[in-house]
N, C-alpha and C. Protein backbone atom coordinates (compact mmCIF):
# COMPACT_ATOMS: atom_id res chain seq x y z
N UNK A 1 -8.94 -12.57 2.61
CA UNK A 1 -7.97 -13.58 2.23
C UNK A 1 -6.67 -13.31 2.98
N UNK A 2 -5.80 -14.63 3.36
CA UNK A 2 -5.10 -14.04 3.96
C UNK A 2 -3.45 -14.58 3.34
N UNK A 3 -4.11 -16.38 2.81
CA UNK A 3 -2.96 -17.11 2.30
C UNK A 3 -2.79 -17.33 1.00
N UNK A 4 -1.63 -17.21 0.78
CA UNK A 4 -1.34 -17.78 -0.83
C UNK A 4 -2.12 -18.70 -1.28
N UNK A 5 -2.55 -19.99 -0.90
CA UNK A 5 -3.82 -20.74 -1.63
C UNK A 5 -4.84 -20.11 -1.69
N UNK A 6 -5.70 -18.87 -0.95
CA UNK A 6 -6.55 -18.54 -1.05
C UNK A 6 -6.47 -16.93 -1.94
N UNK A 7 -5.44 -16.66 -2.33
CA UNK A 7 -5.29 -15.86 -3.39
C UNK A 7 -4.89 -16.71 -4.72
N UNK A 8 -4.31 -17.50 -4.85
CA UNK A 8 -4.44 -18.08 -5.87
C UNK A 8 -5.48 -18.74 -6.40
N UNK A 9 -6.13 -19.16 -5.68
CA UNK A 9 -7.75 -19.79 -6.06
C UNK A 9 -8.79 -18.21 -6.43
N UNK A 10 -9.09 -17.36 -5.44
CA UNK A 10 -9.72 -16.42 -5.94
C UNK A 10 -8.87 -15.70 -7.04
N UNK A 11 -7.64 -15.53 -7.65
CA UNK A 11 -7.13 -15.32 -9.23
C UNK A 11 -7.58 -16.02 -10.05
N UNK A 12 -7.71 -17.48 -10.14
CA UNK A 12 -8.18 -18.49 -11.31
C UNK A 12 -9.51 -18.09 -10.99
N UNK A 13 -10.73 -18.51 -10.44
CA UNK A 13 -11.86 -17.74 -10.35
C UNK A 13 -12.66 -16.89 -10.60
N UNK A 14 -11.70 -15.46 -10.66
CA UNK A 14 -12.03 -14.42 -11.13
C UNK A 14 -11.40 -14.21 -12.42
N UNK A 15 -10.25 -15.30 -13.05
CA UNK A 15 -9.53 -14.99 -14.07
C UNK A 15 -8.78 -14.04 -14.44
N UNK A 16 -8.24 -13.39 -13.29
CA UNK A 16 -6.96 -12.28 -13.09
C UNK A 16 -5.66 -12.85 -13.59
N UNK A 17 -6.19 -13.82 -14.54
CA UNK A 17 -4.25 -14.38 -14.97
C UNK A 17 -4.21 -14.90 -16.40
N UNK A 18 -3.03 -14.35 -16.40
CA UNK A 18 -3.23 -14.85 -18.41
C UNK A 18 -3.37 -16.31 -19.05
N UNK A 19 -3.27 -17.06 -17.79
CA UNK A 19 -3.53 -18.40 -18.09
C UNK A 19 -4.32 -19.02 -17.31
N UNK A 20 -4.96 -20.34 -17.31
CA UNK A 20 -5.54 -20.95 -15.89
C UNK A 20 -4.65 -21.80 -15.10
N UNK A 21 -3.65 -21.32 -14.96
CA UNK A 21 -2.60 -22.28 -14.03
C UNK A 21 -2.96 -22.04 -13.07
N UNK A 22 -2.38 -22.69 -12.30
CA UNK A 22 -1.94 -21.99 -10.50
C UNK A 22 -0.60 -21.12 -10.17
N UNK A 23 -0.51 -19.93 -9.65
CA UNK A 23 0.73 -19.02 -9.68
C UNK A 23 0.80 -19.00 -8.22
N UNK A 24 0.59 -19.97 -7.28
CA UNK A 24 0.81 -20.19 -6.05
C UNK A 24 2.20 -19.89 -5.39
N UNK A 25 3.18 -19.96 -6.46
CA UNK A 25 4.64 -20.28 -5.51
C UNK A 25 4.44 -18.09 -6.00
N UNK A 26 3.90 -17.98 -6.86
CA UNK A 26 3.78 -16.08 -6.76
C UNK A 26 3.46 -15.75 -5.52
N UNK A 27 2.51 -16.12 -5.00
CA UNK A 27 1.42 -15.90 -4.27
C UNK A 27 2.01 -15.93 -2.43
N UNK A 28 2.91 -17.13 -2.98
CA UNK A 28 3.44 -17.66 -1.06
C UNK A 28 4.19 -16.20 -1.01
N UNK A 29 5.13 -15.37 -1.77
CA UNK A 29 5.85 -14.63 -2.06
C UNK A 29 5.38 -13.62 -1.48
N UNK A 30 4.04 -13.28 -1.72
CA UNK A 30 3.28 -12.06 -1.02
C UNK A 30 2.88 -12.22 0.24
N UNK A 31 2.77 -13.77 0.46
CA UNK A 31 2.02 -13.72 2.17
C UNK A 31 3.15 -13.56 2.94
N UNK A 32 4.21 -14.02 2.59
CA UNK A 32 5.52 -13.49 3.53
C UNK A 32 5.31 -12.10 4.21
N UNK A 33 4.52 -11.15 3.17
CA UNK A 33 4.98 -9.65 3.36
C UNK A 33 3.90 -9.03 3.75
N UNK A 34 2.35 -9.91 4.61
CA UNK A 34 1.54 -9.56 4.73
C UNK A 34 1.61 -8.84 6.85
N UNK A 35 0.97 -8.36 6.98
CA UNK A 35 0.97 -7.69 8.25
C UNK A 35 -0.23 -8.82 8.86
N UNK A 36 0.22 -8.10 10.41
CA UNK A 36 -0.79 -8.89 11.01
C UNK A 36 -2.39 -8.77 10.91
N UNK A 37 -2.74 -7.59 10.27
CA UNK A 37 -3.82 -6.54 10.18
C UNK A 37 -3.95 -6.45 8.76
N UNK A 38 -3.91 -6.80 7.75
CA UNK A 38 -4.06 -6.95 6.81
C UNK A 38 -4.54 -8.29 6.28
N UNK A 39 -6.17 -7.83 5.55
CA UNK A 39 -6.24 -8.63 4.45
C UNK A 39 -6.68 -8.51 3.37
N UNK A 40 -6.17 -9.09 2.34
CA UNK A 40 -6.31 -9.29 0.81
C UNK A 40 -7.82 -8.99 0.58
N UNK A 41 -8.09 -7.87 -0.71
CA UNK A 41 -9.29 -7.78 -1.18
C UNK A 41 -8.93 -8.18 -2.45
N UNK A 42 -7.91 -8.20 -3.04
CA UNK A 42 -8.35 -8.56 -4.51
C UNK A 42 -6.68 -9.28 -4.78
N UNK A 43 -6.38 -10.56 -5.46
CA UNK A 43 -5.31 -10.74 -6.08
C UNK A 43 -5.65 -11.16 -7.56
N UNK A 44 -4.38 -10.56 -8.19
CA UNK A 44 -4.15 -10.69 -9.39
C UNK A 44 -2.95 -11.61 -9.77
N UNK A 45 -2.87 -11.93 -11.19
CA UNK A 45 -1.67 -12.61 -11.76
C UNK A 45 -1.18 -11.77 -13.01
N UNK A 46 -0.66 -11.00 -13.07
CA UNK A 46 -0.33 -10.27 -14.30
C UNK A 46 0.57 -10.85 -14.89
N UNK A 47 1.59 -10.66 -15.89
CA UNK A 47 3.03 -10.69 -17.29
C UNK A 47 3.43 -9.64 -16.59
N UNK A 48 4.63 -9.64 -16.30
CA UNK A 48 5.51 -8.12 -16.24
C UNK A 48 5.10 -7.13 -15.53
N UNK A 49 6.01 -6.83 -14.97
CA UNK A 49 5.68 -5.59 -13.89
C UNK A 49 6.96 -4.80 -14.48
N UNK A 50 6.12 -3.38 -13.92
CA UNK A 50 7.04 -2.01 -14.54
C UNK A 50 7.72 -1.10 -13.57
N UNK A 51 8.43 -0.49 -13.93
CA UNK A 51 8.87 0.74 -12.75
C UNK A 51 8.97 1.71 -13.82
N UNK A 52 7.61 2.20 -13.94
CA UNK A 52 7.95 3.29 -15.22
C UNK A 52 7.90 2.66 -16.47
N UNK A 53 9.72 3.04 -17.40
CA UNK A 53 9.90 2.11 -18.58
C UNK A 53 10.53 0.90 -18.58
N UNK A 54 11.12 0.82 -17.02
CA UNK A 54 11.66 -0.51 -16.60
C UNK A 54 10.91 -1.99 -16.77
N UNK A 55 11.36 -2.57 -16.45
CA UNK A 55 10.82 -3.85 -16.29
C UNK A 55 11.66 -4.51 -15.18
N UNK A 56 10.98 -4.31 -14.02
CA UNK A 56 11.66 -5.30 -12.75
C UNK A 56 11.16 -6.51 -12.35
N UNK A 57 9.66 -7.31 -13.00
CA UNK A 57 9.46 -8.43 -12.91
C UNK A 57 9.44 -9.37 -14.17
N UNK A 58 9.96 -10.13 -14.71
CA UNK A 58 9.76 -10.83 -15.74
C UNK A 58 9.39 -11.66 -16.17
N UNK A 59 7.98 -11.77 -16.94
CA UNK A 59 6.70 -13.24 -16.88
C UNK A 59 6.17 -12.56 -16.08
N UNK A 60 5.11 -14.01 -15.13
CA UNK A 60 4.21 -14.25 -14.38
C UNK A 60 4.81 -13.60 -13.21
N UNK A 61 3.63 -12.76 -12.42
CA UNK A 61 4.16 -12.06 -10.82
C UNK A 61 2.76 -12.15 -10.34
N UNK A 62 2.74 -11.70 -9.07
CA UNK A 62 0.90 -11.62 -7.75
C UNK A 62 1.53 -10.65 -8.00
N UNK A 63 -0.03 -10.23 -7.23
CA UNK A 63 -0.23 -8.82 -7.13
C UNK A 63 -1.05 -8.83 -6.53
N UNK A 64 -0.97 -8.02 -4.97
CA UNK A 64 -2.57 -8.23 -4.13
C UNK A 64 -2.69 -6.52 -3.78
N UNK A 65 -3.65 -6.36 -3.54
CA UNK A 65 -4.38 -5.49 -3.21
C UNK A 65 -5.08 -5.35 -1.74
N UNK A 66 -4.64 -4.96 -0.49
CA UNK A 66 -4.77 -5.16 0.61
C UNK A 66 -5.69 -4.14 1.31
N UNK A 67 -6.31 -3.96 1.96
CA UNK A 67 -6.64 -3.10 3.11
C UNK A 67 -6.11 -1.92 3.70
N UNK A 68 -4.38 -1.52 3.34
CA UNK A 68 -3.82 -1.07 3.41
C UNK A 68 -2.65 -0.53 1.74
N UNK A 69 -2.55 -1.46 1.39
CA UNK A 69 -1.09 -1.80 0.36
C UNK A 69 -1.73 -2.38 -0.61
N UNK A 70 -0.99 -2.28 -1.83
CA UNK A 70 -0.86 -3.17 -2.69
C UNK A 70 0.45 -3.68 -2.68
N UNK A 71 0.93 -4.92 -3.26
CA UNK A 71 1.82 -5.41 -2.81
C UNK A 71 2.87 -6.34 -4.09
N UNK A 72 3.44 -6.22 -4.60
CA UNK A 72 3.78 -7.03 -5.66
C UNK A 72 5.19 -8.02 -5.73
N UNK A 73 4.96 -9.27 -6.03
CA UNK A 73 6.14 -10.43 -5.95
C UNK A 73 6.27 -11.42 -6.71
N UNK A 74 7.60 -11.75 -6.71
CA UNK A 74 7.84 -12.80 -7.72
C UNK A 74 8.59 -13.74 -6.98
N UNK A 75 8.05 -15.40 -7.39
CA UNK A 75 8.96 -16.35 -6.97
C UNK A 75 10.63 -16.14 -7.92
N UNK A 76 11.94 -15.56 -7.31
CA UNK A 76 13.11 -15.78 -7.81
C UNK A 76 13.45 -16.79 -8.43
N UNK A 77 13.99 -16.98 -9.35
CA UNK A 77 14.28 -18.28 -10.11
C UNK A 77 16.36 -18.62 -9.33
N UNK A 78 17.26 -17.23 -9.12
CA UNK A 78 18.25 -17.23 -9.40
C UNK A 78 18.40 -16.27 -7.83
N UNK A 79 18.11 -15.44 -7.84
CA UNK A 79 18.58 -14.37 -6.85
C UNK A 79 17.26 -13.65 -6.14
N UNK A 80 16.69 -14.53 -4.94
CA UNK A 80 15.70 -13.98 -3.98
C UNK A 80 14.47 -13.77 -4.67
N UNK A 81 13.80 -13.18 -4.55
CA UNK A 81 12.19 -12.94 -4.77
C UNK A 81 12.07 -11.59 -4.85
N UNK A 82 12.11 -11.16 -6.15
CA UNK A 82 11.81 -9.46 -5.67
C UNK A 82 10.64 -8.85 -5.41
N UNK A 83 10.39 -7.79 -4.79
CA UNK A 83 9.17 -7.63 -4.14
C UNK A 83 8.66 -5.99 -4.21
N UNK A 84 7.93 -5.77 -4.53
CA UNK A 84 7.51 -3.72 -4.30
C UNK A 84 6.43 -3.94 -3.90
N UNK A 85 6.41 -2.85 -2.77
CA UNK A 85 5.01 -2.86 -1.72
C UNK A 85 5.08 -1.25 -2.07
N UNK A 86 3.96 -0.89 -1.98
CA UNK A 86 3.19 0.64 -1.76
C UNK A 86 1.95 1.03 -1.09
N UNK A 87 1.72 2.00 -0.38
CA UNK A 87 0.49 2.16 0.67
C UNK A 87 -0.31 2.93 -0.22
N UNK A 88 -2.02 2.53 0.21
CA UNK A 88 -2.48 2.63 -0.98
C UNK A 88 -2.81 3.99 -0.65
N UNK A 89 -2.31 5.23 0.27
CA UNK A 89 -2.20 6.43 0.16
C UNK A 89 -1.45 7.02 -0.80
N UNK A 90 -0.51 6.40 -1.28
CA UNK A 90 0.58 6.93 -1.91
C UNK A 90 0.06 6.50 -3.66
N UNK A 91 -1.44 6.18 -3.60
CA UNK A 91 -1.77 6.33 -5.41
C UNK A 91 -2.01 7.33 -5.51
N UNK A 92 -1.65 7.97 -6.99
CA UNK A 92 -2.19 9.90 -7.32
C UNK A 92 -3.40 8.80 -8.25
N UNK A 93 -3.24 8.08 -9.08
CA UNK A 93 -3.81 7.42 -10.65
C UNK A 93 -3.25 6.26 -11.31
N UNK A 94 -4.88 5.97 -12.03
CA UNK A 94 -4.34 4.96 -12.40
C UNK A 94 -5.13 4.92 -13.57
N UNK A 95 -4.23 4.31 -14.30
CA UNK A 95 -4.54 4.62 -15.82
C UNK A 95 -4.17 2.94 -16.71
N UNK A 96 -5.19 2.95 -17.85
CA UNK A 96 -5.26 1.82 -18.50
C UNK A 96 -4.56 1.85 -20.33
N UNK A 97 -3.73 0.96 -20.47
CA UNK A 97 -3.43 1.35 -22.35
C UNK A 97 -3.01 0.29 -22.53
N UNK A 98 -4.70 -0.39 -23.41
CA UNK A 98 -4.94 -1.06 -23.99
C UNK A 98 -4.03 -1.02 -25.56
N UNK A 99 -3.30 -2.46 -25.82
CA UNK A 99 -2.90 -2.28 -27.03
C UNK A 99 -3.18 -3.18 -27.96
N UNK A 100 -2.56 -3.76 -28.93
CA UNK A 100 -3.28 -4.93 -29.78
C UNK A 100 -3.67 -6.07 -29.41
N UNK A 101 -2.80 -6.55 -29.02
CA UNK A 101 -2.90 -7.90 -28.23
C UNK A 101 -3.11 -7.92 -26.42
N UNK A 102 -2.21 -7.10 -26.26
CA UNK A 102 -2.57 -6.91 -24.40
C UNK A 102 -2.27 -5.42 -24.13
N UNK A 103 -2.43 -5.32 -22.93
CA UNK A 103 -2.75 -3.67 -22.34
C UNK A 103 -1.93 -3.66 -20.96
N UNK A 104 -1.79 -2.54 -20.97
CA UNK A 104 -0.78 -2.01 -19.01
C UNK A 104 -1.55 -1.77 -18.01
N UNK A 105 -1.68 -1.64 -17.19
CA UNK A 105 -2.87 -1.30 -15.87
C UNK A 105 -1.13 -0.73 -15.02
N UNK A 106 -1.44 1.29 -15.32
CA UNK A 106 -0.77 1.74 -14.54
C UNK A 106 -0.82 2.36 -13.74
N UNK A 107 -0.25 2.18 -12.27
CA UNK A 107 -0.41 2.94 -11.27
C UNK A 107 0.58 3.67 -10.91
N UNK A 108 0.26 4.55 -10.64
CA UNK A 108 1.30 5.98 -10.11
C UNK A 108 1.04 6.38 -8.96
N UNK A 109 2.37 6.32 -8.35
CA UNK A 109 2.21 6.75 -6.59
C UNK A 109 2.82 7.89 -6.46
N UNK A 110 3.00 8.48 -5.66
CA UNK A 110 3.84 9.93 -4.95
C UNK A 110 5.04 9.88 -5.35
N UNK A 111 6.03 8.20 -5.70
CA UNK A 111 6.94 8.02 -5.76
C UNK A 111 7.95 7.77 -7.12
N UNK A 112 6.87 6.31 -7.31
CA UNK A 112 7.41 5.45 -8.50
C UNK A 112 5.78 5.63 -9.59
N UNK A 113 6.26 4.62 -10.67
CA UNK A 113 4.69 4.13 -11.74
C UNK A 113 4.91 3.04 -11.64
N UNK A 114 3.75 2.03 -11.74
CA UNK A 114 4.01 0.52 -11.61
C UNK A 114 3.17 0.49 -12.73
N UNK A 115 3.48 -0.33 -13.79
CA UNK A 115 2.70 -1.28 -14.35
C UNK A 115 2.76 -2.30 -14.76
N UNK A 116 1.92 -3.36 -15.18
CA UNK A 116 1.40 -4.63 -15.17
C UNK A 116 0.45 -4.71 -16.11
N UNK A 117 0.51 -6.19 -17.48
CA UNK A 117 -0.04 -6.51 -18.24
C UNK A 117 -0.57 -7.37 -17.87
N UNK A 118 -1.85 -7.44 -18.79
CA UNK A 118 -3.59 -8.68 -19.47
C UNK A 118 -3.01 -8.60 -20.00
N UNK A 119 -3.64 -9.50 -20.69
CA UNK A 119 -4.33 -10.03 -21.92
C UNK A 119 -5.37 -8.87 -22.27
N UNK A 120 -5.48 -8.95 -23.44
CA UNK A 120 -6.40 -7.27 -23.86
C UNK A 120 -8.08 -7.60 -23.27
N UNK A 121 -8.60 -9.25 -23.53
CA UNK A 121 -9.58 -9.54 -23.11
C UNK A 121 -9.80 -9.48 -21.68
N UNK A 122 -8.79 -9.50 -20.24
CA UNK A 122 -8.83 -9.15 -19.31
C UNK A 122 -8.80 -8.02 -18.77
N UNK A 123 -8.35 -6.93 -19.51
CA UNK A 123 -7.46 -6.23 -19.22
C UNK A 123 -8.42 -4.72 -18.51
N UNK A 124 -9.74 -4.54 -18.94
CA UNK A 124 -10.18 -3.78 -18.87
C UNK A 124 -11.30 -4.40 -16.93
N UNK A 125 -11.43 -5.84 -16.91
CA UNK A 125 -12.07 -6.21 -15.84
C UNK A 125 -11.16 -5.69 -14.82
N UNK A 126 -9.83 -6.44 -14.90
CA UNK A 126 -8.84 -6.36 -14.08
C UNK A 126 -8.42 -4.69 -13.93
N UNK A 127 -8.75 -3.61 -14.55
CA UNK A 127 -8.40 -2.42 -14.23
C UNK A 127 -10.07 -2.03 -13.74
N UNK A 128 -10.98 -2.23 -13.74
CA UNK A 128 -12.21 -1.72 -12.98
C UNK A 128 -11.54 -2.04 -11.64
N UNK A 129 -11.23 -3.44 -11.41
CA UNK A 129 -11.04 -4.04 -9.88
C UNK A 129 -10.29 -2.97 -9.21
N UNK A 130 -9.10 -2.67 -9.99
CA UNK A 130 -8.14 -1.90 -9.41
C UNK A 130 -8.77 -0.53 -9.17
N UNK A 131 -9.20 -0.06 -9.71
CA UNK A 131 -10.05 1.51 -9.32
C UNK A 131 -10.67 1.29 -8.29
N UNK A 132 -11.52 0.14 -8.04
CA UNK A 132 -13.00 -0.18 -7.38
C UNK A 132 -12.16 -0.24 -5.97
N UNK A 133 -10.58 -1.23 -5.61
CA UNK A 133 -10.18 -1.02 -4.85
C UNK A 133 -9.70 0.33 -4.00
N UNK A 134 -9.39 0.90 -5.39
CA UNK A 134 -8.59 2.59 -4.73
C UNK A 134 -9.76 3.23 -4.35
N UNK A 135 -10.70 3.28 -4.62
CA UNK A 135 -11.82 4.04 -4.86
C UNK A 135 -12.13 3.30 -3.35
N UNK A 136 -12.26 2.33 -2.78
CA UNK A 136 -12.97 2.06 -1.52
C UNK A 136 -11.82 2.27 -0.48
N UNK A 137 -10.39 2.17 -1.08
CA UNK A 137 -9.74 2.58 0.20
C UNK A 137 -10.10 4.03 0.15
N UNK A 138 -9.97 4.84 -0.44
CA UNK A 138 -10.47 6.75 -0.28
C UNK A 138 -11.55 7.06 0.27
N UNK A 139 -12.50 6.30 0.50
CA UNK A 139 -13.93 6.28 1.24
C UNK A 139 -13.79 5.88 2.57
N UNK A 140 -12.43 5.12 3.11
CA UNK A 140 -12.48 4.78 4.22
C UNK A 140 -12.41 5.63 5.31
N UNK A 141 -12.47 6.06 6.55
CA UNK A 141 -12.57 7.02 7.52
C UNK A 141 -10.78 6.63 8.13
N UNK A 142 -10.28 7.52 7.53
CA UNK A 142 -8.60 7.36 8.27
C UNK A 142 -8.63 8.02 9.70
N UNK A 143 -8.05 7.09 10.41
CA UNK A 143 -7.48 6.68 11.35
C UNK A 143 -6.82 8.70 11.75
N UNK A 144 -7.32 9.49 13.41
CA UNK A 144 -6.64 10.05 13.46
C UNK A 144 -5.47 9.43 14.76
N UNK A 145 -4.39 10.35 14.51
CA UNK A 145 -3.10 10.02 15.32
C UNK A 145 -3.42 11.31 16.34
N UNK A 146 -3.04 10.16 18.27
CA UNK A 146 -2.89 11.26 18.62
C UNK A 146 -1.52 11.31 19.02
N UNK A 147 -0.74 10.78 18.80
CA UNK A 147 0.89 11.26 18.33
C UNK A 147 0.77 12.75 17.77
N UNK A 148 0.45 13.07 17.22
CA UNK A 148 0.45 14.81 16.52
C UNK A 148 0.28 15.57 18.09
N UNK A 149 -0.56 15.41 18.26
CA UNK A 149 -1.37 16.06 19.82
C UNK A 149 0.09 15.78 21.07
N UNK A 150 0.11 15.21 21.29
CA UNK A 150 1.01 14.67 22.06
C UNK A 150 2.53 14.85 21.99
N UNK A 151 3.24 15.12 20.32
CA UNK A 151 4.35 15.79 20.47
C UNK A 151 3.98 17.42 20.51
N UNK A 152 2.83 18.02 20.20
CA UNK A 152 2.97 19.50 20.44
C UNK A 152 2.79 19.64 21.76
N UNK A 153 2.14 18.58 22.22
CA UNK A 153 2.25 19.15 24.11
C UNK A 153 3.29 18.85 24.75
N UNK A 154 4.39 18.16 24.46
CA UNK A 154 5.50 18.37 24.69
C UNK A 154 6.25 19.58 24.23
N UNK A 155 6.26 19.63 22.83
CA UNK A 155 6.96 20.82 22.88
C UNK A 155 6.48 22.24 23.47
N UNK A 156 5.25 22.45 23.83
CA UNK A 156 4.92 23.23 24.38
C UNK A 156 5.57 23.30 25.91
N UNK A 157 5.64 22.37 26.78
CA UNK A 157 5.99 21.70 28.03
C UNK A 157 7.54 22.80 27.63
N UNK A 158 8.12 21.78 26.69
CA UNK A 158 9.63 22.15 27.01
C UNK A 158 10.19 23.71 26.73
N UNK A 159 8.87 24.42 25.96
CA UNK A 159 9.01 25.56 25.82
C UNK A 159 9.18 26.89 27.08
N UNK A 160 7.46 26.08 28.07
CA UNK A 160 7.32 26.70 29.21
C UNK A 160 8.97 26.21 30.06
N UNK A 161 8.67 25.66 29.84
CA UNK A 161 10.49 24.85 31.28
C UNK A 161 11.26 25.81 30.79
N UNK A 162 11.55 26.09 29.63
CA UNK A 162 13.08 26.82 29.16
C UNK A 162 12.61 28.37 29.71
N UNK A 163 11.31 28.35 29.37
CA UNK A 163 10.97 30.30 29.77
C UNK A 163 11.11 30.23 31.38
N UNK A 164 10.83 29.09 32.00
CA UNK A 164 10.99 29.19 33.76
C UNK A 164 12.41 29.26 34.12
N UNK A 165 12.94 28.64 33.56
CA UNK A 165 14.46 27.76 33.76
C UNK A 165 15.16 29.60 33.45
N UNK A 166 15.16 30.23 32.54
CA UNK A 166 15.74 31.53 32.02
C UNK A 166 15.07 32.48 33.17
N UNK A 167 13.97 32.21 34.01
CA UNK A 167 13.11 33.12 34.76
C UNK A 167 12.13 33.93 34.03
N UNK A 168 11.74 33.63 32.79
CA UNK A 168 10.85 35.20 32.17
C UNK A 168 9.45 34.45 33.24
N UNK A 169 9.50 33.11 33.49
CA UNK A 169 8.03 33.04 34.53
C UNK A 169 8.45 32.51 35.77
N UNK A 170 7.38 32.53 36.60
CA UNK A 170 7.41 31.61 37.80
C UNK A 170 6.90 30.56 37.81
N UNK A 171 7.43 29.78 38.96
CA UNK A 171 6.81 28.57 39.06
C UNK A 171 5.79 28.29 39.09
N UNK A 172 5.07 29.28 39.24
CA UNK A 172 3.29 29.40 39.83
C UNK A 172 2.79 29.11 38.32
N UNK A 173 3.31 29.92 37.51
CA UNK A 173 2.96 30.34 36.00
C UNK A 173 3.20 29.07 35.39
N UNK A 174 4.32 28.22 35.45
CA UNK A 174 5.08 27.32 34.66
C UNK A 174 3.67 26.14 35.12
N UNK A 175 3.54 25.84 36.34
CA UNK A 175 2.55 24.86 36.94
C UNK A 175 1.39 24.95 36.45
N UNK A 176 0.96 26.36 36.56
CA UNK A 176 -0.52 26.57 35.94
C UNK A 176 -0.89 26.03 34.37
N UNK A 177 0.62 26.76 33.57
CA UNK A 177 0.45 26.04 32.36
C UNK A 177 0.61 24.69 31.96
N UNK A 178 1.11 23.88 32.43
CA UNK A 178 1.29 22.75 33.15
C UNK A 178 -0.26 21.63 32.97
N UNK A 179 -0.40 22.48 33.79
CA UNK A 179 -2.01 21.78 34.09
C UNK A 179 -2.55 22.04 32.81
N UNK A 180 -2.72 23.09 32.59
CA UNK A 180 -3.51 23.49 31.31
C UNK A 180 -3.40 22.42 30.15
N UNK A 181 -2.38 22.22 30.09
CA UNK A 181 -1.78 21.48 28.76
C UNK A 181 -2.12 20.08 29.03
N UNK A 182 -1.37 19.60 30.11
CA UNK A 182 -1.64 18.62 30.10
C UNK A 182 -3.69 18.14 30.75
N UNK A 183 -4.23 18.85 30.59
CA UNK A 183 -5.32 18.58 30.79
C UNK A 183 -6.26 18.51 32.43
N UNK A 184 -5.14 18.90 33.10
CA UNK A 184 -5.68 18.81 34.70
C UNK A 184 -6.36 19.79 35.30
């Protein structure tokens, strides 16, 4: 998925929302903040979003679940659209508390806790999804960087230069390592 109509249709569908409306103008809110490389595996419509004991969304908000991120937004009524994005590296857990009438689906990152209410009858589908998502991004084969590789062979480089440059080597020495490093 990539657009707000097509997350709002798969929410009513799957019934990720406490009502059967359309939460589309939620939804445009999140595609603003989508990457070029990213797409939507799961959106939701929750009540209230949390920062902890806070409450930074109020009512109806999206909530997508990306390839990368989860992502959370609200159409502004008064002052902009507020928005919290998190990489879905940065979940430790996520935890469910179900209460009389409705329940929290909370997630905890490295950073902040987010949570977000069901309806108590949703509440337990809509937190499988969310595991099922974390759970398949952790299975994925991450990406290595060779940025890592590449600043230690520099600093290695600038290490040899400073030991030539002071004389503890020669040029012969400095070249040889040279090659070495850089692979020649």
């Amino acid at each position: 998925m990539r657009t707000a109509v097509e997350m709002d249709q798969y929410c009513l569908s799957k019934g990720f929302t406490n009502s059967n409306k359309s939460k589309l103008k939620h939804f445009q809110v999140i595609e603003k903040y989508l990457m070029p490389d990213e797409d939507v595996l799961e959106a939701m419509a929750p009540n209230n979003l949390y920062n902890g004991d806070f409450l930074v969304m109020s009512g109806v908000c999206a909530v997508a679940f990306t390839n990368r991120r989860f992502i959370c937004g609200q159409n502004g009524f008064i002052i902009g659209d507020p928005v919290k994005i998190f990489d879905l590296e940065q979940v430790c857990d996520v935890y469910m508390a179900p209460g009389r009438f409705d329940g929290v689906i909370k997630i905890f990152t490295n950073k902040e806790n987010i949570g977000f209410t069901f309806k108590k009858e949703k509440l337990e589908n809509a937190f499988n999804t969310v595991l099922s998502v974390i759970s398949w991004y952790r299975n994925q084969p991450q990406p290595l960087s060779n940025d890592v590789e590449q600043v230690s062979d520099t600093d290695e480089l600038i290490k040899f230069k400073e030991l030539l440059d002071m004389r503890v080597i020669t040029q012969e020495e400095f070249d040889l390592k040279k090659r070495q490093i850089l692979g020649f």
